[in-house]
PDB file of N, CA and C in Angstrom:
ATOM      1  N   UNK A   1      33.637  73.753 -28.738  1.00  0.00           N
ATOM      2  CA  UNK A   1      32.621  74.034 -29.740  1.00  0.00           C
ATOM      3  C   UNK A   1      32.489  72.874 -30.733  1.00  0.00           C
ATOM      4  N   UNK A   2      33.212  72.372 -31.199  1.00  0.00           N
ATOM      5  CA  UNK A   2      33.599  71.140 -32.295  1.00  0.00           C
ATOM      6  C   UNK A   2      32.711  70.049 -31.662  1.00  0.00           C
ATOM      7  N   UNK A   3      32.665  69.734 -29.920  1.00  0.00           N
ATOM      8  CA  UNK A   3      31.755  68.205 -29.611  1.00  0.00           C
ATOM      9  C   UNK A   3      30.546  68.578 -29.550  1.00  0.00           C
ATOM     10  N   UNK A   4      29.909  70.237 -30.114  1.00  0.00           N
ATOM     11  CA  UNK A   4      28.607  70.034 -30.136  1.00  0.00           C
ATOM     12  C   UNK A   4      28.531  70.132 -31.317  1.00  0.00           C
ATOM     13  N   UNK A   5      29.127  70.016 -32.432  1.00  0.00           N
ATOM     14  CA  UNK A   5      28.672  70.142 -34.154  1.00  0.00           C
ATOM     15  C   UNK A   5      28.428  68.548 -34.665  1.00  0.00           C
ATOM     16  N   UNK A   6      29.281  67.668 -33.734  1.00  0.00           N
ATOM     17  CA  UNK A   6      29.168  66.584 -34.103  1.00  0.00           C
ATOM     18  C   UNK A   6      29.795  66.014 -35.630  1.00  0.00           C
ATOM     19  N   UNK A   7      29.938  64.721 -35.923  1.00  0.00           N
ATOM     20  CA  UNK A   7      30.288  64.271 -37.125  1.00  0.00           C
ATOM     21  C   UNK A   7      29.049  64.635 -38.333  1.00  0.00           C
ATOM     22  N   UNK A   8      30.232  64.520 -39.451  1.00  0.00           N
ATOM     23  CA  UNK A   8      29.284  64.299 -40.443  1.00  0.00           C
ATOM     24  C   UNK A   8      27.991  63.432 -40.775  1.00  0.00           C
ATOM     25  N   UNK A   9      28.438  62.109 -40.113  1.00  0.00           N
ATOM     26  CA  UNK A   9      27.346  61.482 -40.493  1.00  0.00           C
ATOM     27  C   UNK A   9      26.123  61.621 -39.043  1.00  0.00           C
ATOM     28  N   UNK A  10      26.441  62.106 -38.300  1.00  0.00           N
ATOM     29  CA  UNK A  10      25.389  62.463 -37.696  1.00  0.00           C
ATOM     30  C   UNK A  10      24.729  63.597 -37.920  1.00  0.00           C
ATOM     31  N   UNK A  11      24.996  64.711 -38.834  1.00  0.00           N
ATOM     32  CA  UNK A  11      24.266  65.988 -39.159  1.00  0.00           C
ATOM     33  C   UNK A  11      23.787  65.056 -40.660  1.00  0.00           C
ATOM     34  N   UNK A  12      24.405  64.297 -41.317  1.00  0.00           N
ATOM     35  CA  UNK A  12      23.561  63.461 -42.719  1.00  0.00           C
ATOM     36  C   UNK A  12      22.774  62.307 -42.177  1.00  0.00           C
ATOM     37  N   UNK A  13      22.109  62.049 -40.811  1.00  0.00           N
ATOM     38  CA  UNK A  13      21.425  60.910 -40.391  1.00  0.00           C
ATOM     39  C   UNK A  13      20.181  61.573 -39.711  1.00  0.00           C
ATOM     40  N   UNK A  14      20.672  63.155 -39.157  1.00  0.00           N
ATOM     41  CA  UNK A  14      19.375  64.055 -38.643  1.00  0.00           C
ATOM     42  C   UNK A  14      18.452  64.581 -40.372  1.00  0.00           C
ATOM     43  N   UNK A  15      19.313  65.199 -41.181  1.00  0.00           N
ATOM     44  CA  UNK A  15      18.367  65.463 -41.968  1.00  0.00           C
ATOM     45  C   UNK A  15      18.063  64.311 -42.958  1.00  0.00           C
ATOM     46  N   UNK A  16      18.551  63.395 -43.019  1.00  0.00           N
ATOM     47  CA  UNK A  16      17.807  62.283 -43.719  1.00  0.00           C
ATOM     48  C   UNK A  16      16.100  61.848 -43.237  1.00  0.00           C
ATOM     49  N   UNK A  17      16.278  61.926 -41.354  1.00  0.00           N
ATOM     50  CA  UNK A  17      15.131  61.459 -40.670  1.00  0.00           C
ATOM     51  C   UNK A  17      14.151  62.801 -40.976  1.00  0.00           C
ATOM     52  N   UNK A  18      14.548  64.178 -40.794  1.00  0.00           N
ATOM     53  CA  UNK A  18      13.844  65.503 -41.566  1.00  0.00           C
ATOM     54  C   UNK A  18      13.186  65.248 -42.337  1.00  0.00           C
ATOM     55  N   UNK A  19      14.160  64.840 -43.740  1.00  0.00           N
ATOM     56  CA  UNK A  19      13.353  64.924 -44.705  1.00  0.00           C
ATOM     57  C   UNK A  19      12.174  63.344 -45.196  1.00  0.00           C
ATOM     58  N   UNK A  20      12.829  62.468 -44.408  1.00  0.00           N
ATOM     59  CA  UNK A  20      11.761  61.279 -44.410  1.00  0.00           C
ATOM     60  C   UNK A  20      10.739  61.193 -43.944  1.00  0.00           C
ATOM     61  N   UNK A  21      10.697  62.475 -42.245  1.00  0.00           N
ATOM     62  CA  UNK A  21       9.528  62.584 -41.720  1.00  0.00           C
ATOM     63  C   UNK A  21       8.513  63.486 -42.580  1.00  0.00           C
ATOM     64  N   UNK A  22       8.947  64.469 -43.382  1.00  0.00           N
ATOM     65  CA  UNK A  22       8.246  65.130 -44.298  1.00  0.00           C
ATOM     66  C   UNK A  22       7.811  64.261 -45.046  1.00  0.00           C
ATOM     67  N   UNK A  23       8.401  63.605 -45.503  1.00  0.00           N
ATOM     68  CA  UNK A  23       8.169  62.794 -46.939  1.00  0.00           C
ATOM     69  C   UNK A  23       6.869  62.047 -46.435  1.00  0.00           C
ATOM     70  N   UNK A  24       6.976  61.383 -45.387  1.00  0.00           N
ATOM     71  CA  UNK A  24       6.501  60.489 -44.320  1.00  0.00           C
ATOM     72  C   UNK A  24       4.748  61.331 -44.513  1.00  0.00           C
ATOM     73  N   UNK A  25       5.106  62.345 -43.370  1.00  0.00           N
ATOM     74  CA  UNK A  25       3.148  62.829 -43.553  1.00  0.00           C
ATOM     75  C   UNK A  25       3.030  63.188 -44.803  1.00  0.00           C
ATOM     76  N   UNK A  26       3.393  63.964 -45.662  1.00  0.00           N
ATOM     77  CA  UNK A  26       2.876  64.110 -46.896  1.00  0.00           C
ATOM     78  C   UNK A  26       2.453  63.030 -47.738  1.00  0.00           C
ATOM     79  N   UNK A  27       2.878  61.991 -47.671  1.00  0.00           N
ATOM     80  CA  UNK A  27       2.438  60.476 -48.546  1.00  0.00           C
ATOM     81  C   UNK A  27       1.289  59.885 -47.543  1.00  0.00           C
ATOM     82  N   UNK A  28       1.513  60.285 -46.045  1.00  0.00           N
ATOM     83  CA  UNK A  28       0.254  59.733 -45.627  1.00  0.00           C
ATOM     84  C   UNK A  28      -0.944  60.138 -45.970  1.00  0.00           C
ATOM     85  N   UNK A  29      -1.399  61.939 -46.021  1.00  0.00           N
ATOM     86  CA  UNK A  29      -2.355  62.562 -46.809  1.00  0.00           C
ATOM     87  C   UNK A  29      -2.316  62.430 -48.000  1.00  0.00           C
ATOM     88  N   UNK A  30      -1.507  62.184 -48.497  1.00  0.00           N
ATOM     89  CA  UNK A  30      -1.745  61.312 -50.477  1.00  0.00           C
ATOM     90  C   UNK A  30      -2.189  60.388 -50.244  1.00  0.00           C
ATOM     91  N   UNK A  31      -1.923  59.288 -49.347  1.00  0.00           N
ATOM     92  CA  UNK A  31      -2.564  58.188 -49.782  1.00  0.00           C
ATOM     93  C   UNK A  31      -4.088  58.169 -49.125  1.00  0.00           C
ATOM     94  N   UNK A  32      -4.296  58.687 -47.658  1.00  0.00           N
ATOM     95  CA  UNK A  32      -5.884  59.045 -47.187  1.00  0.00           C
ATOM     96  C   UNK A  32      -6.472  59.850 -48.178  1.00  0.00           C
ATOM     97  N   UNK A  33      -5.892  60.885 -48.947  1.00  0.00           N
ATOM     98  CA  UNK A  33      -6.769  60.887 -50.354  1.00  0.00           C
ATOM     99  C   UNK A  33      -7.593  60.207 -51.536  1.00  0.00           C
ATOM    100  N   UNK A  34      -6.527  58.869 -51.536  1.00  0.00           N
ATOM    101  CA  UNK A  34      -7.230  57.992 -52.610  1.00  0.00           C
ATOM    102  C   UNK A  34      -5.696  57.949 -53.545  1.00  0.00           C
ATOM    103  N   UNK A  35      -4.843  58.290 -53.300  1.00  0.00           N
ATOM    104  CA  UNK A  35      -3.128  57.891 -53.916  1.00  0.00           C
ATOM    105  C   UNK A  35      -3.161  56.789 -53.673  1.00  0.00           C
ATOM    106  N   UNK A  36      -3.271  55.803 -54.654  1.00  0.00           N
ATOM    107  CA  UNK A  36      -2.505  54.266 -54.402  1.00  0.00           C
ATOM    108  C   UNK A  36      -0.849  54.661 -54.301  1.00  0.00           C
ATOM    109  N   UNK A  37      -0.662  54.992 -55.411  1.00  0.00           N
ATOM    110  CA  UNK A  37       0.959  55.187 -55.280  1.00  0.00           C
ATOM    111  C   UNK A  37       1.371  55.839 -54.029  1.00  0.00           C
ATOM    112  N   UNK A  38       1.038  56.230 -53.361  1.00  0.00           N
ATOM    113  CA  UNK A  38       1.266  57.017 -51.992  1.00  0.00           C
ATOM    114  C   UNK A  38       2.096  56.066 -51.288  1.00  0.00           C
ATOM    115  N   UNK A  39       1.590  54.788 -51.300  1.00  0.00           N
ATOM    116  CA  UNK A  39       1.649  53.602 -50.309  1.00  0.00           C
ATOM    117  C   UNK A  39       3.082  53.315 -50.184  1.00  0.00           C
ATOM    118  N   UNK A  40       3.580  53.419 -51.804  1.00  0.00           N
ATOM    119  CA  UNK A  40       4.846  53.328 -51.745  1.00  0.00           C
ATOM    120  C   UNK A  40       6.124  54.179 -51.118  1.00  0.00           C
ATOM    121  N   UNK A  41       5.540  55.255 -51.442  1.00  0.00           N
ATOM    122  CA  UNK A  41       6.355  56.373 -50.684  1.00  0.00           C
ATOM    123  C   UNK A  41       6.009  56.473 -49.335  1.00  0.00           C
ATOM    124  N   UNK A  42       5.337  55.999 -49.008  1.00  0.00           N
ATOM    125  CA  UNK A  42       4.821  55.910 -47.125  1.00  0.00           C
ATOM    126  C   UNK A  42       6.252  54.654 -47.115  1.00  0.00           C
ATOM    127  N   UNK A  43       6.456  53.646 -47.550  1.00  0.00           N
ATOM    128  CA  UNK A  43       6.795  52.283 -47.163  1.00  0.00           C
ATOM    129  C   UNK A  43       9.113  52.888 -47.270  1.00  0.00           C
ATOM    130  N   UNK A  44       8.905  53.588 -48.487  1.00  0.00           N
ATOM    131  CA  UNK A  44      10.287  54.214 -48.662  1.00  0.00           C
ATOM    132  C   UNK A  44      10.308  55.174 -47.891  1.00  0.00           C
ATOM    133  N   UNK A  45       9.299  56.175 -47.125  1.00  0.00           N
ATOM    134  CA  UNK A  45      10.248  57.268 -46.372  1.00  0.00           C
ATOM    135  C   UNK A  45      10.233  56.401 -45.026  1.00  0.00           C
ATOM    136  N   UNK A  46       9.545  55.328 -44.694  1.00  0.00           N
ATOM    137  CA  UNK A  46      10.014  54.470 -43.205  1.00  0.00           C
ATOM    138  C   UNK A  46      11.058  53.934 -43.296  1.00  0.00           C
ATOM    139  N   UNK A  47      11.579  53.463 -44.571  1.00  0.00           N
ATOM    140  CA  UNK A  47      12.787  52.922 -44.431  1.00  0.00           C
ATOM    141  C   UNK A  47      14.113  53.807 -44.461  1.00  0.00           C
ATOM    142  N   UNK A  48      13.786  55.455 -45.261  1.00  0.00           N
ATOM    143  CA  UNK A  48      14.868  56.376 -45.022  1.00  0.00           C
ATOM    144  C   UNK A  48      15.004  56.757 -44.332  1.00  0.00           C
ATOM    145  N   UNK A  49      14.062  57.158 -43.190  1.00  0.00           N
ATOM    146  CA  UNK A  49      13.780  57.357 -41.665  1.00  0.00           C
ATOM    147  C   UNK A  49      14.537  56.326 -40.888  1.00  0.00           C
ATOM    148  N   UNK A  50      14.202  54.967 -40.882  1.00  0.00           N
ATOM    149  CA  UNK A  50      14.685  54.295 -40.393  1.00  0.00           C
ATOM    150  C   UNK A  50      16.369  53.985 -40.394  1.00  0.00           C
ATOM    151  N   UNK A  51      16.622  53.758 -41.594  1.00  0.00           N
ATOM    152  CA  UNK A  51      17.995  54.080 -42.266  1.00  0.00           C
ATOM    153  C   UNK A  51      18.617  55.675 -41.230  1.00  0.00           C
ATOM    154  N   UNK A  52      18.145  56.517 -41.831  1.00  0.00           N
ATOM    155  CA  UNK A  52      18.798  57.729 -41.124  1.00  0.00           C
ATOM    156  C   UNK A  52      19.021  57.945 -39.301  1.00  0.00           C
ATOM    157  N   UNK A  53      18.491  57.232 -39.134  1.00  0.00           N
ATOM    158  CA  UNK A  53      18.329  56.751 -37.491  1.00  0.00           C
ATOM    159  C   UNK A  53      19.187  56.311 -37.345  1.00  0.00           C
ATOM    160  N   UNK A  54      19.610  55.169 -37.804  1.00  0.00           N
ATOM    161  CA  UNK A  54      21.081  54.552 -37.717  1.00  0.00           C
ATOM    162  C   UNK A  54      21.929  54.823 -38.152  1.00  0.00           C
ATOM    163  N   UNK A  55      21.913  55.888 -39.113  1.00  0.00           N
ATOM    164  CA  UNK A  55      23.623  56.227 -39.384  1.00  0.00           C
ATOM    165  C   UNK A  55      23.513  57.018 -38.784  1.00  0.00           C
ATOM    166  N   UNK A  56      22.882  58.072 -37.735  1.00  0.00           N
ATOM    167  CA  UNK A  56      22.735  58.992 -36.578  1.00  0.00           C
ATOM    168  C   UNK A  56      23.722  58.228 -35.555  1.00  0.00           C
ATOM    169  N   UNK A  57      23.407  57.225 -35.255  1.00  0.00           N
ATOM    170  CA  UNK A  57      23.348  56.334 -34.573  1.00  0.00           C
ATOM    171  C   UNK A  57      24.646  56.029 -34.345  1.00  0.00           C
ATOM    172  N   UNK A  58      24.765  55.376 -35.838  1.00  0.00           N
ATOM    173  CA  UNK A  58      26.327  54.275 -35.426  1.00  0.00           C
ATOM    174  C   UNK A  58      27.349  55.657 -35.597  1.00  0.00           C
ATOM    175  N   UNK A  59      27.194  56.597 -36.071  1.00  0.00           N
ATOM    176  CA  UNK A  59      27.892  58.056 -36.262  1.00  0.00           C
ATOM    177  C   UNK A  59      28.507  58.484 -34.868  1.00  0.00           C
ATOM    178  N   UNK A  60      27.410  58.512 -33.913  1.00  0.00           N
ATOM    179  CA  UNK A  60      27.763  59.332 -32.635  1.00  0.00           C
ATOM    180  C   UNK A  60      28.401  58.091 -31.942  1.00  0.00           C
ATOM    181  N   UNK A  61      27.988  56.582 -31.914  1.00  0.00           N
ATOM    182  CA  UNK A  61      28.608  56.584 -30.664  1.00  0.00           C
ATOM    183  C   UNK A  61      30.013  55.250 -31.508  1.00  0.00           C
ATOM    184  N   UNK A  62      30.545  55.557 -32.927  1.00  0.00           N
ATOM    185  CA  UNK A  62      31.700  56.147 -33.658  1.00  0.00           C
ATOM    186  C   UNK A  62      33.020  57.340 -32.940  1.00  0.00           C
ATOM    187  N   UNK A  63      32.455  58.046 -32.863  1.00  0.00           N
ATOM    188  CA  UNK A  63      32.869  59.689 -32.799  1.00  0.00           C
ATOM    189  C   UNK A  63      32.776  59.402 -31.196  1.00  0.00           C
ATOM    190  N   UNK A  64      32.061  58.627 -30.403  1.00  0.00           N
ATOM    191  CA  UNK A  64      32.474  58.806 -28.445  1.00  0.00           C
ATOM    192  C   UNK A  64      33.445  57.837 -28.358  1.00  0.00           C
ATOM    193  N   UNK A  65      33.660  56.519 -29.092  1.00  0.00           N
ATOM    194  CA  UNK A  65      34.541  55.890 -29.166  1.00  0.00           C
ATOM    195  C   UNK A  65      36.092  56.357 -29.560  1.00  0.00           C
ATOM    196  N   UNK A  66      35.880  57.169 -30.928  1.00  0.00           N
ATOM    197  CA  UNK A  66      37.171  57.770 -31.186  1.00  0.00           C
ATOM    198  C   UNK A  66      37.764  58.824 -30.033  1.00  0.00           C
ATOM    199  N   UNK A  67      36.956  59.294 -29.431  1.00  0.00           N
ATOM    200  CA  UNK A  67      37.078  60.908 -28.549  1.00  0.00           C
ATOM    201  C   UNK A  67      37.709  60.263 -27.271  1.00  0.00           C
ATOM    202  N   UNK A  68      37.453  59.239 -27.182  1.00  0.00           N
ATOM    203  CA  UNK A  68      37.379  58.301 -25.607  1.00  0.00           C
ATOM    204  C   UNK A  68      38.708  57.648 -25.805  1.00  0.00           C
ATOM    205  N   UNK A  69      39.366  57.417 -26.811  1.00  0.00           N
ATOM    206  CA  UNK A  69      41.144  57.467 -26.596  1.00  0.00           C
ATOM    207  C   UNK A  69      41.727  58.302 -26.599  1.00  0.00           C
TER     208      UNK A  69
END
């Protein structure tokens, strides 16, 4: 049961990308509204998205490395 819960930083790298993809369309319809400021928060949730991808990332195959001795 434990190798499907996975590490911490892979359950804090899924909802980082969650909540960036939210963040993500909602700033896109702010800014196709006429939000200048939108732009910015479009440009920061790609990079928390992006960010959260990789600590997904370096998390799991962390945790196959440790499991694999």
């Amino acid at each position: 049961m434990r190798e499907m819960l996975g590490s911490r930083g892979e359950v804090v790298g899924v909802l980082l990308v969650v909540a960036a993809s939210i963040a993500l369309i909602v700033a896109a319809f702010a800014f196709r509204a006429g939000d200048e400021l939108a732009f910015f928060v479009l440009i920061s949730a790609f990079a928390a998205g992006t960010t959260g991808f990789g600590v997904h990332i370096a998390s799991r195959e962390a945790r196959f490395r440790r499991d694999k001795r």
